[in-house]
Protein backbone atom coordinates (compact mmCIF):
# COMPACT_ATOMS: atom_id res chain seq x y z
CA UNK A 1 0.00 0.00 0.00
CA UNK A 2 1.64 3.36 -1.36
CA UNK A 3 1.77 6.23 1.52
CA UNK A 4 -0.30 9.88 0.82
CA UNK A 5 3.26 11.45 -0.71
CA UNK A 6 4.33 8.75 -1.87
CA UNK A 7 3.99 10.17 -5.84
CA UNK A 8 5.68 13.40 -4.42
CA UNK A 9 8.79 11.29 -2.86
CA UNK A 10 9.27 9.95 -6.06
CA UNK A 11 8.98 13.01 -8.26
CA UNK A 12 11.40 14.83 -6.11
CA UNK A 13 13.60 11.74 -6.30
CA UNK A 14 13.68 11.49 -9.83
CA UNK A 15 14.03 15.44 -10.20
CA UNK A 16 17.06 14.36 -7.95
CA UNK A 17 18.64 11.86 -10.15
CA UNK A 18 17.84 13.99 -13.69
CA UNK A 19 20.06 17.13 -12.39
CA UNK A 20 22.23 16.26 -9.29
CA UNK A 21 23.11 20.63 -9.47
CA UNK A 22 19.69 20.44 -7.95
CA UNK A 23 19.72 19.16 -5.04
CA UNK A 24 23.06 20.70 -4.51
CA UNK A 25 21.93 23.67 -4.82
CA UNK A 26 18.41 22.83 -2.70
CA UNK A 27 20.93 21.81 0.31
CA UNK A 28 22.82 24.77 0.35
CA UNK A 29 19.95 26.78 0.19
CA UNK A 30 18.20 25.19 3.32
CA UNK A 31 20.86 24.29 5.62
CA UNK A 32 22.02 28.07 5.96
CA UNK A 33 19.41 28.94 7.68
CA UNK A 34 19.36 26.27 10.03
CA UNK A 35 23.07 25.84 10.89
CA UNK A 36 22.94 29.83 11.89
CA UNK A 37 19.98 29.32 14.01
CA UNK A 38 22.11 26.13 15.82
CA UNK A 39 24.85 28.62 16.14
CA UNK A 40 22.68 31.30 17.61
CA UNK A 41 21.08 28.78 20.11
CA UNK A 42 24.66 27.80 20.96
CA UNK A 43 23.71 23.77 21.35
CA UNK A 44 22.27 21.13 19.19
CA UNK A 45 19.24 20.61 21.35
CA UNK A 46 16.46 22.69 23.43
CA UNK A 47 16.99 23.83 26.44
CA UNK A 48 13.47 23.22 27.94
CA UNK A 49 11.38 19.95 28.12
CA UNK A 50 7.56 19.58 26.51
CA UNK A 51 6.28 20.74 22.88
CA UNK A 52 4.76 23.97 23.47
CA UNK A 53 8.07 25.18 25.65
CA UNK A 54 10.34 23.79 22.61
CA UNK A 55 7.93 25.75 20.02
CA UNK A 56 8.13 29.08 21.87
CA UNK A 57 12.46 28.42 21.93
CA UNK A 58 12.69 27.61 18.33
CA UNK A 59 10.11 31.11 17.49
CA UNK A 60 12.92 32.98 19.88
CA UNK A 61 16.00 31.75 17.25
CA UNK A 62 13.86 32.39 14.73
CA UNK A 63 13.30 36.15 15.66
CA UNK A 64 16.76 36.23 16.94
CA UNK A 65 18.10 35.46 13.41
CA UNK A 66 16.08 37.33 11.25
CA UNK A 67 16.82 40.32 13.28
CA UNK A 68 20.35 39.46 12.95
CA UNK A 69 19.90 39.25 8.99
CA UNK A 70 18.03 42.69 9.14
CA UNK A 71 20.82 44.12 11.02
CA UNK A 72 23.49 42.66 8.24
CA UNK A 73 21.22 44.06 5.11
CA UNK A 74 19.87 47.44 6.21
CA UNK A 75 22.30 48.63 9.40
CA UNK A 76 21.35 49.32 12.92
CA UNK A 77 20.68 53.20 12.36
CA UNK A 78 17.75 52.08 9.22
CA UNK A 79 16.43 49.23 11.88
CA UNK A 80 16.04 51.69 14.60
CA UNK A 81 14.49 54.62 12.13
CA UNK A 82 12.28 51.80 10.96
CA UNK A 83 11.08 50.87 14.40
CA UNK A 84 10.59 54.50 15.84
CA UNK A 85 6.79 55.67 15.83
CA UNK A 86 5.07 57.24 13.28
CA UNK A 87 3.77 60.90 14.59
CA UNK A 88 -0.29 60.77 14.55
């Protein structure tokens, strides 16, 4: 009995196997963002026990490092202008 992705699995695979520049590329492109956030975290695993505890850790690295990619494209001074109240 085939599984619900099962047609997916096997399109990526073959997409896999027609270009191998593909998946290269596909790698690279993913595992940036998670080997910074590993960095930024500072250890492999959570720091706190149960599901909605690990959820609110991993939305924490997630804000930490796309502040710290905001801060590398625009510059502190644009962040802060962009973040100071609009006069009503």
């Amino acid at each position: 009995m085939r599984g619900f992705h099962d047609d997916d699995r096997e399109a990526m695979h073959q997409r896999a196997i027609a270009d191998p520049s593909w998946m290269r590329l596909r790698r690279e492109v993913a595992e940036h963002p998670f080997a910074t956030i590993k960095w930024l975290m500072g250890t492999p695993r959570f720091l706190v026990r149960g599901l909605r505890k690990a959820k609110a850790e991993l939305a924490l690295s997630i804000i930490a490092y796309n502040l710290k990619r905001l801060i590398a494209i625009k510059s502190v001074p644009a962040l802060l202008k962009a973040l100071r109240p609009c006069p009503a």
